[in-house]
C-alpha atoms as a PDB file:
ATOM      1  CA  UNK A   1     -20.429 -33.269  -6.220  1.00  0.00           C
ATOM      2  CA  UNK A   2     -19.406 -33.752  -9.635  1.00  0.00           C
ATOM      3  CA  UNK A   3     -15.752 -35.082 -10.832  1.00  0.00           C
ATOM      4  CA  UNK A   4     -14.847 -31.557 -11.713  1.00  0.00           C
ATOM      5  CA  UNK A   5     -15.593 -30.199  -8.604  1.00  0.00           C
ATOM      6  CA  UNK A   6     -13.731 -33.191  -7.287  1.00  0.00           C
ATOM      7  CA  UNK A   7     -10.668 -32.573  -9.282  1.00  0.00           C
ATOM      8  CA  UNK A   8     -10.140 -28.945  -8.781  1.00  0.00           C
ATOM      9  CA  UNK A   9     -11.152 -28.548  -4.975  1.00  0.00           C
ATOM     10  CA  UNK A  10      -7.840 -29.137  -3.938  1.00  0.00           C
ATOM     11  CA  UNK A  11      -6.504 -26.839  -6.564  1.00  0.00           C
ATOM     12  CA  UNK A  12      -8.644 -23.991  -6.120  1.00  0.00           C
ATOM     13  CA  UNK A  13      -7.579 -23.915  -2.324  1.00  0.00           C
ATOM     14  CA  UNK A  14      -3.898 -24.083  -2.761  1.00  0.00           C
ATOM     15  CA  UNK A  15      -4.931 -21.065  -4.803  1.00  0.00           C
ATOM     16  CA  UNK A  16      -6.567 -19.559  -2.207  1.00  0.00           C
ATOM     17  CA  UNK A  17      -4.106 -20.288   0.658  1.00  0.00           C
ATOM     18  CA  UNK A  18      -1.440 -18.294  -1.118  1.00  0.00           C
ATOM     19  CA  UNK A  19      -3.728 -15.421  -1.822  1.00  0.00           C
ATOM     20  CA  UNK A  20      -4.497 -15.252   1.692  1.00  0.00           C
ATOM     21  CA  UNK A  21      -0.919 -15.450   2.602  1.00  0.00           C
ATOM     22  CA  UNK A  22      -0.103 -12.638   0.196  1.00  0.00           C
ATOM     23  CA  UNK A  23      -3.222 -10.393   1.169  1.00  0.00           C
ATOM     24  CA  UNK A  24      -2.435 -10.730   5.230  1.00  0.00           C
ATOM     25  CA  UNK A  25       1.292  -9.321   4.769  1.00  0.00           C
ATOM     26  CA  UNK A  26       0.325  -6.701   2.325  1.00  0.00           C
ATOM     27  CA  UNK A  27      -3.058  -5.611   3.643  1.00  0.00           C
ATOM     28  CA  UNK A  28      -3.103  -6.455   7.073  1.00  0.00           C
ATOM     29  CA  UNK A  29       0.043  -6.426   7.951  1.00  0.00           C
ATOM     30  CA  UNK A  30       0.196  -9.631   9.222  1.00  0.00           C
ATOM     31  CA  UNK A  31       3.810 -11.388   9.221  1.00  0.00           C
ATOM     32  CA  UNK A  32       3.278 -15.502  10.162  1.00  0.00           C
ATOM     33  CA  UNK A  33       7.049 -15.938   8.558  1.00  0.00           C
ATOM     34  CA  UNK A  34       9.614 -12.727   7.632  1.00  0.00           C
ATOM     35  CA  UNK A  35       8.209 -10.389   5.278  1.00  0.00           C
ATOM     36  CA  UNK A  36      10.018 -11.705   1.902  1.00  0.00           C
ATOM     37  CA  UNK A  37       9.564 -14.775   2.446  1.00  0.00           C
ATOM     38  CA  UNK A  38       5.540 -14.728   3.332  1.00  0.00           C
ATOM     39  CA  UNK A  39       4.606 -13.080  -0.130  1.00  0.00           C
ATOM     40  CA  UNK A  40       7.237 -15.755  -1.878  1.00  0.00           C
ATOM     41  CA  UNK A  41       5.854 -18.864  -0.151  1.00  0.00           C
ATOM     42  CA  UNK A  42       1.749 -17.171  -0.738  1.00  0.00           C
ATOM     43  CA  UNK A  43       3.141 -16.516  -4.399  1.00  0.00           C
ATOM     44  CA  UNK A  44       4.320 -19.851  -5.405  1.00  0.00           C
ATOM     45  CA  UNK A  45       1.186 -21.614  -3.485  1.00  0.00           C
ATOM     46  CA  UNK A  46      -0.807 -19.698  -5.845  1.00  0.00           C
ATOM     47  CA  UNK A  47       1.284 -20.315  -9.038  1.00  0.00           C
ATOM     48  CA  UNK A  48       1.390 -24.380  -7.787  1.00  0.00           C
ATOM     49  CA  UNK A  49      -2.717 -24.240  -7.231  1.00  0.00           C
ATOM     50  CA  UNK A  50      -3.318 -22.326 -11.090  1.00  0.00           C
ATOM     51  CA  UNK A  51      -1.008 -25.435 -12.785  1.00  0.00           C
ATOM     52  CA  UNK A  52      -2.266 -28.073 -10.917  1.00  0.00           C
ATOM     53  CA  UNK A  53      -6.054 -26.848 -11.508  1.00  0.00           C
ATOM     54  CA  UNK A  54      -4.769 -26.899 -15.583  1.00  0.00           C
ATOM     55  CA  UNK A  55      -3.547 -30.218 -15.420  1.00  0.00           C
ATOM     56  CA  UNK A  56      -6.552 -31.543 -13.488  1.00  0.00           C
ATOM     57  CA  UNK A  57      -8.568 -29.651 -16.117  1.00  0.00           C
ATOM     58  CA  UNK A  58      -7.151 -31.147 -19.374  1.00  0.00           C
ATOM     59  CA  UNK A  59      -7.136 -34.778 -17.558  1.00  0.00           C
ATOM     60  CA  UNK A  60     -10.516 -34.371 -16.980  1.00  0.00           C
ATOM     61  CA  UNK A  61     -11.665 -32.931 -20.696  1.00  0.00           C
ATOM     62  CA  UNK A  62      -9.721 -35.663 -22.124  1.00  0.00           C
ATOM     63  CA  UNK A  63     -11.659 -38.549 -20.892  1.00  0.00           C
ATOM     64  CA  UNK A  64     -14.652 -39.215 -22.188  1.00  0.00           C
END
């Protein structure tokens, strides 16, 4: 596994957690926690997973 992969796996599955949380409520109908709070929590997983993926991006292109 290379140190990209490394760096971003974590990342990528916050990322993915929240989209699951969001796509259970809205497709499936599935409710682990009340309704608003399911898509927030899924929603700010996701937005968490994108910036830390960016950060471990630019750490990553910056060394050599």
């Amino acid at each position: 596994m290379t140190e990209y992969q490394k760096a971003t796996m974590a990342p990528r599955l916050l990322v993915l957690i929240g989209a699951a949380l969001i796509a259970l409520k809205t497709y499936g109908g599935v409710a682990l926690v009340p309704d608003p709070l399911q898509t927030t929590v899924g929603g700010i997983l996701g937005l968490a997973g994108v910036a830390w993926y960016i950060l471990a991006y630019r750490k990553l292109r910056k060394e050599p």
